[in-house]
C-alpha atoms as a PDB file:
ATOM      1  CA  UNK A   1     -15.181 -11.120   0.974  1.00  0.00           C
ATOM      2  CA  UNK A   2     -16.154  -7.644   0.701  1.00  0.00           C
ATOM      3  CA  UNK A   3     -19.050  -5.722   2.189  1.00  0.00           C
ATOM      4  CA  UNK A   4     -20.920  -4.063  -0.724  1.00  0.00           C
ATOM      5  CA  UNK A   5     -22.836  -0.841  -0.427  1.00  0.00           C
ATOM      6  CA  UNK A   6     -26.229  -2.915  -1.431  1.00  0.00           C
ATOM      7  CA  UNK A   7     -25.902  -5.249   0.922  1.00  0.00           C
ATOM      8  CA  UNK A   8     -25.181  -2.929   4.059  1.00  0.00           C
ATOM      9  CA  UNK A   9     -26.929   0.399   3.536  1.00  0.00           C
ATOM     10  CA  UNK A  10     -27.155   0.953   7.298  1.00  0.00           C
ATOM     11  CA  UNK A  11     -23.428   1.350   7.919  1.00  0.00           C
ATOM     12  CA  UNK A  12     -22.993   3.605   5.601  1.00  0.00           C
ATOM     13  CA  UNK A  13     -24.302   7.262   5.699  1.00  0.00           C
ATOM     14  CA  UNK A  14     -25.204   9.768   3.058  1.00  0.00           C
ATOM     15  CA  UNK A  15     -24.560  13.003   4.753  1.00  0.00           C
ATOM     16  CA  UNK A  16     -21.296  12.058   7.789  1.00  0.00           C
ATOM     17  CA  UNK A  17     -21.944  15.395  10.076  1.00  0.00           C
ATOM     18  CA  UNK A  18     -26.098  15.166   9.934  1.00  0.00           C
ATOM     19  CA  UNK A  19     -25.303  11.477  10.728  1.00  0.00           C
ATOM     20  CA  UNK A  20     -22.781  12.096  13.724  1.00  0.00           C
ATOM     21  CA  UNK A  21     -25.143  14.915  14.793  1.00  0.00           C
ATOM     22  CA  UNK A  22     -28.038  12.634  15.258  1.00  0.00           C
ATOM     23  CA  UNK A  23     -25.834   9.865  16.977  1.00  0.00           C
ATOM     24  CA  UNK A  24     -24.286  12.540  19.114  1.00  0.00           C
ATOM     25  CA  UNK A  25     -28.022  13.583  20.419  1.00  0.00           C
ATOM     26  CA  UNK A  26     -29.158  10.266  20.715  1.00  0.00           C
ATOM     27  CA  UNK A  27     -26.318   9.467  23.472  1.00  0.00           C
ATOM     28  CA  UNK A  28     -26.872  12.121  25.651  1.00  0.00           C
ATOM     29  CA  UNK A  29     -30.502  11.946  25.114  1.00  0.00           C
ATOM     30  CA  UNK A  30     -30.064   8.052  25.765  1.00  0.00           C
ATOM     31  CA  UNK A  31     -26.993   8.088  28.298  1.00  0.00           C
ATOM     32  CA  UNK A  32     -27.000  11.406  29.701  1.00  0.00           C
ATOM     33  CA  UNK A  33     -23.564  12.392  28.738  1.00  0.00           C
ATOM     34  CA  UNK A  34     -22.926  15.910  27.309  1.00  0.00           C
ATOM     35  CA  UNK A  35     -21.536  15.176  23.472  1.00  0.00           C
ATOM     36  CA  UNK A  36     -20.122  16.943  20.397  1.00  0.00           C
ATOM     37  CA  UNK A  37     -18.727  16.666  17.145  1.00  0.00           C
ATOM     38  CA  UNK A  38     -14.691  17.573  16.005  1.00  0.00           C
ATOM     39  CA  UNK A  39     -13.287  16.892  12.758  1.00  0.00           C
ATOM     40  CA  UNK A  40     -10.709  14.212  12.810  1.00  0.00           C
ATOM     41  CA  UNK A  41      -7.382  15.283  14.651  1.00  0.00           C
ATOM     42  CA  UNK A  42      -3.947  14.418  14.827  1.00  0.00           C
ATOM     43  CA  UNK A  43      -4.279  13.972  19.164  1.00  0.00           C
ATOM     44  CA  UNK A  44      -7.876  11.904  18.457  1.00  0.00           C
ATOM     45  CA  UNK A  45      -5.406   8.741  17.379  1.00  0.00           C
ATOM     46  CA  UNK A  46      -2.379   9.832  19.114  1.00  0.00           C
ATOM     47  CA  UNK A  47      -0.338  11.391  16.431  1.00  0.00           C
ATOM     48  CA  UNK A  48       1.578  14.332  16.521  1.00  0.00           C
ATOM     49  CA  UNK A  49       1.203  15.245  12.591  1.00  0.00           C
ATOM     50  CA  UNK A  50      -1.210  15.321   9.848  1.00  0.00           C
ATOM     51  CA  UNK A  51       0.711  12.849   8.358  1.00  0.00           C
ATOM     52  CA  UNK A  52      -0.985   9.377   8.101  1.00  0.00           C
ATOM     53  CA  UNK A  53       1.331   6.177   9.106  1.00  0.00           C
ATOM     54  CA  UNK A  54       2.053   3.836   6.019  1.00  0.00           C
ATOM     55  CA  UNK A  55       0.790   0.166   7.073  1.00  0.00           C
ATOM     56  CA  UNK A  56      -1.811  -1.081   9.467  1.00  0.00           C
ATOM     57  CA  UNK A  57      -3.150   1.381  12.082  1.00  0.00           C
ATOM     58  CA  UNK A  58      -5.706  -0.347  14.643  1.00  0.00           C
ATOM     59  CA  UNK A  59      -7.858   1.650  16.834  1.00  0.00           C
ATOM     60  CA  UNK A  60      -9.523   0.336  19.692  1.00  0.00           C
ATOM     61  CA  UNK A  61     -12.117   3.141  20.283  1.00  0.00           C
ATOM     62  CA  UNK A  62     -13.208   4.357  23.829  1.00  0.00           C
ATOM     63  CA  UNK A  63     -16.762   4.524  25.147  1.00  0.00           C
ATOM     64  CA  UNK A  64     -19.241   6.992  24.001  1.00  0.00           C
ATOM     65  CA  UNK A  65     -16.928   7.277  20.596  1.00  0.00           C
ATOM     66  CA  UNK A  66     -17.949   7.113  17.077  1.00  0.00           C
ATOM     67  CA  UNK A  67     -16.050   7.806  14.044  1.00  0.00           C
ATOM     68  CA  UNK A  68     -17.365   8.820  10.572  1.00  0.00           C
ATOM     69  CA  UNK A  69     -14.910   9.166   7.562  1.00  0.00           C
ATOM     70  CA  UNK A  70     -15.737  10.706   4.347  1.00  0.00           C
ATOM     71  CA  UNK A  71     -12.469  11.497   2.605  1.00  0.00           C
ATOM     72  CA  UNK A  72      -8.923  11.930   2.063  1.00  0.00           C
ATOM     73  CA  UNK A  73      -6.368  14.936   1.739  1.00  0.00           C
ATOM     74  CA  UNK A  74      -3.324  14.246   0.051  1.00  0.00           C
ATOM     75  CA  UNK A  75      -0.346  15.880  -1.051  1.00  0.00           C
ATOM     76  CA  UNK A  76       1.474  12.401  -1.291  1.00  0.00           C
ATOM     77  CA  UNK A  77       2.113  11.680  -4.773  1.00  0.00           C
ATOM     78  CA  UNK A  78       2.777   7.592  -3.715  1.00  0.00           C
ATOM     79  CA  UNK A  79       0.255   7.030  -1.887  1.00  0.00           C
ATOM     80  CA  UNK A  80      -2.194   4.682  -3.605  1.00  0.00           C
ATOM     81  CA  UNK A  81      -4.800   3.267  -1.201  1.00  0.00           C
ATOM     82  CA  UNK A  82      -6.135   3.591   1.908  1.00  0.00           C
ATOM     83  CA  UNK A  83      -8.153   0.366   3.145  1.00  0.00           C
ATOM     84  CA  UNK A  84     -11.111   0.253   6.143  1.00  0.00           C
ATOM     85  CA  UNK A  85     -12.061  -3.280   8.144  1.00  0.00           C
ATOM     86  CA  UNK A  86     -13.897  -3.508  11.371  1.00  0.00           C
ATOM     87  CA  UNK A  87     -12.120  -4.905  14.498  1.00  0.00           C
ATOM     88  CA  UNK A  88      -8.473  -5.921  14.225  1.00  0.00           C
ATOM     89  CA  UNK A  89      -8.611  -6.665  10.345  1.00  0.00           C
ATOM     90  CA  UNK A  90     -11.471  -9.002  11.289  1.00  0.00           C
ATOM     91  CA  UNK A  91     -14.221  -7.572   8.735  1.00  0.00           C
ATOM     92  CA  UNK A  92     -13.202  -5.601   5.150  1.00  0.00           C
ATOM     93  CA  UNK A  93     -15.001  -2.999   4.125  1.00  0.00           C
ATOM     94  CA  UNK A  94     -13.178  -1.266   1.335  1.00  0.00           C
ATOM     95  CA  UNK A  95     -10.020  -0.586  -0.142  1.00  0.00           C
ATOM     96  CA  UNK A  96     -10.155   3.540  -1.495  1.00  0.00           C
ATOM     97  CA  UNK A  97      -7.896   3.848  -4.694  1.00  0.00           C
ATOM     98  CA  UNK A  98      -6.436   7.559  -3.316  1.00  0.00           C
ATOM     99  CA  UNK A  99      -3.250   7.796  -6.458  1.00  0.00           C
ATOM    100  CA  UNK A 100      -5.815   9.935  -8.393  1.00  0.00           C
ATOM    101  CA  UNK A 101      -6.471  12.812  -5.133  1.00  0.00           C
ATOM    102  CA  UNK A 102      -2.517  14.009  -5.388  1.00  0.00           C
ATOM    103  CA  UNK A 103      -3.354  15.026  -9.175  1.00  0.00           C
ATOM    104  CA  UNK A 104      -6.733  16.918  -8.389  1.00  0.00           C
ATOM    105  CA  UNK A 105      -6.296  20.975  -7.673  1.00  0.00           C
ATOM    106  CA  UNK A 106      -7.722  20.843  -4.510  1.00  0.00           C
ATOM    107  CA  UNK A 107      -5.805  17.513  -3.357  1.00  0.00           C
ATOM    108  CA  UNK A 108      -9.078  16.437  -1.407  1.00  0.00           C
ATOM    109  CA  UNK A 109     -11.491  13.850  -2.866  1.00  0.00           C
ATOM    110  CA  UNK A 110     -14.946  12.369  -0.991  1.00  0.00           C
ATOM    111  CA  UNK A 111     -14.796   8.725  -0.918  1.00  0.00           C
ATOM    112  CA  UNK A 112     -17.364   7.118  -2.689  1.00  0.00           C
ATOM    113  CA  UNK A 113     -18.094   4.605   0.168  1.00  0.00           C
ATOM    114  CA  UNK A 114     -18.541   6.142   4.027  1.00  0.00           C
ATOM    115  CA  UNK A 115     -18.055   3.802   6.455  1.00  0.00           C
ATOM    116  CA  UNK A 116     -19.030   4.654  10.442  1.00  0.00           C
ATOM    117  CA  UNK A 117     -16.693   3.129  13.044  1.00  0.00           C
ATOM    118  CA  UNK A 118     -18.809   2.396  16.834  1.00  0.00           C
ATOM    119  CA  UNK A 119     -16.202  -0.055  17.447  1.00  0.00           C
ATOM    120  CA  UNK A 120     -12.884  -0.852  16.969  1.00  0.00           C
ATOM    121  CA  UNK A 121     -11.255  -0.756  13.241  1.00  0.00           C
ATOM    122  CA  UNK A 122      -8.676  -0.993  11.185  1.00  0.00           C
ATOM    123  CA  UNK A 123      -7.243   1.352   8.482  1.00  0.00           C
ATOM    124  CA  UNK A 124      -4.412   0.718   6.051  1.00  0.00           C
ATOM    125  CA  UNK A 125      -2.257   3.160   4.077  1.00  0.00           C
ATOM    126  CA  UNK A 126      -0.575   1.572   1.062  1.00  0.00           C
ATOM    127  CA  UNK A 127       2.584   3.390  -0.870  1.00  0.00           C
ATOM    128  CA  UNK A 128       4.581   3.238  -3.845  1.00  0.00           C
ATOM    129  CA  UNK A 129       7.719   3.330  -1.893  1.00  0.00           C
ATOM    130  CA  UNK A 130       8.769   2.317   1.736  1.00  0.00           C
ATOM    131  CA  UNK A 131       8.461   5.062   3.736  1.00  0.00           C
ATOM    132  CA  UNK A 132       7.170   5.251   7.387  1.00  0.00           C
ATOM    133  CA  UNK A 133       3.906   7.848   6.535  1.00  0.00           C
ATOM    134  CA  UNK A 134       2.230   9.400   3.616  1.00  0.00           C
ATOM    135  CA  UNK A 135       1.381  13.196   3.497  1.00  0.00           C
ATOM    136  CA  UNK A 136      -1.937  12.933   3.910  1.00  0.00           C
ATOM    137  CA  UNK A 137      -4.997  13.131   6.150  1.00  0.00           C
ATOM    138  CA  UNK A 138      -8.454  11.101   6.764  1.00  0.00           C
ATOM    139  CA  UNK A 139     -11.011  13.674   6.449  1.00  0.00           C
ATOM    140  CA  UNK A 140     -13.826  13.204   9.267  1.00  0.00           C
ATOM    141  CA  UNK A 141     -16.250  13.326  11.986  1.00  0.00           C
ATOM    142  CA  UNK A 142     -15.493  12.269  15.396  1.00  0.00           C
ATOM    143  CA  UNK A 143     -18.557  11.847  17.906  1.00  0.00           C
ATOM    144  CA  UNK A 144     -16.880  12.015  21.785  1.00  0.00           C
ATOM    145  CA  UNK A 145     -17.948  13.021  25.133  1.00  0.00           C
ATOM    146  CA  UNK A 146     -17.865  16.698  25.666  1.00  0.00           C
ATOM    147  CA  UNK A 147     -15.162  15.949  28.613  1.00  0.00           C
ATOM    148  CA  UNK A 148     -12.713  14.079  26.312  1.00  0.00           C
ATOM    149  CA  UNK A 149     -12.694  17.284  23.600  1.00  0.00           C
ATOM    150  CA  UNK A 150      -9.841  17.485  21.551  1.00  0.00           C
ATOM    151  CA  UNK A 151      -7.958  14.097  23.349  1.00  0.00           C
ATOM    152  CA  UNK A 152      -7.523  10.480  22.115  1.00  0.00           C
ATOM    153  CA  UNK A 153      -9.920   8.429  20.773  1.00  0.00           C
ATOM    154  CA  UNK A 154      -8.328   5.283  21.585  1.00  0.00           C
ATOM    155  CA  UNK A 155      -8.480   3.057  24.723  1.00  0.00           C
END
């Protein structure tokens, strides 16, 4: 069954970067580990393009790591959704329609939902045809230990 908005306002944020900010402070204030923000990277999930692969894509996140999505850039016209669970497909969240961002002028679109990731998740790219990755990037916030800047995310 789906998580609605309504029902879990906490794990969603209004504002992504004022929200990894604050999360970023509060773990070096709480753990005493130096911290900062990057937007979301190829080399944070180990890929070598800003091209997102088509199917399931699990990412077992490393200590002291937090990711916040808040959009999409596409230049894919067949790519149609891109989908968000917790864990290993354990938990949905919410399934982004994305067809409509190849048609806008700026090929970018804010998704209406924000989900923040302090564990492991999922994400799944859906296409109109088989094809091993869409052209198209996940638009957000990484919060990471000031040692591990610019490297994987992943465990």
């Amino acid at each position: 069954m789906p998580i609605l908005f309504e029902e879990t306002e906490s794990v969603f944020q209004k504002d992504p970067y004022q929200a990894a900010l604050a999360e970023a402070k509060r773990i070096a204030e709480e753990k005493g580990i130096e911290m900062t923000v990057e937007s979301l990277e190829p080399v944070h999930l180990g890929l070598s393009s800003y091209k997102l692969p088509v199917g399931d894509t699990y990412v077992a996140l490393r200590d002291n790591v937090q990711v916040y999505p808040y959009g999409i850039f596409s230049i894919d016209p067949n790519f149609t959704a891109l989908g968000w669970w917790n864990g290993a497909k354990t938990e949905y969240i919410v399934d982004w329609l994305t067809k409509f961002v190849y048609y806008t002028q700026e090929k970018s679109a804010t998704m209406p939902i924000q989900p923040v990731f302090k564990s492991d998740f999922t994400f799944t790219v859906e296409t109109e045809t088989p094809a091993p990755t869409v052209d198209a990037w996940i638009s957000a916030y990484v919060v990471l230990p000031a040692t591990s800047k610019g490297q994987s995310i992943r465990r």
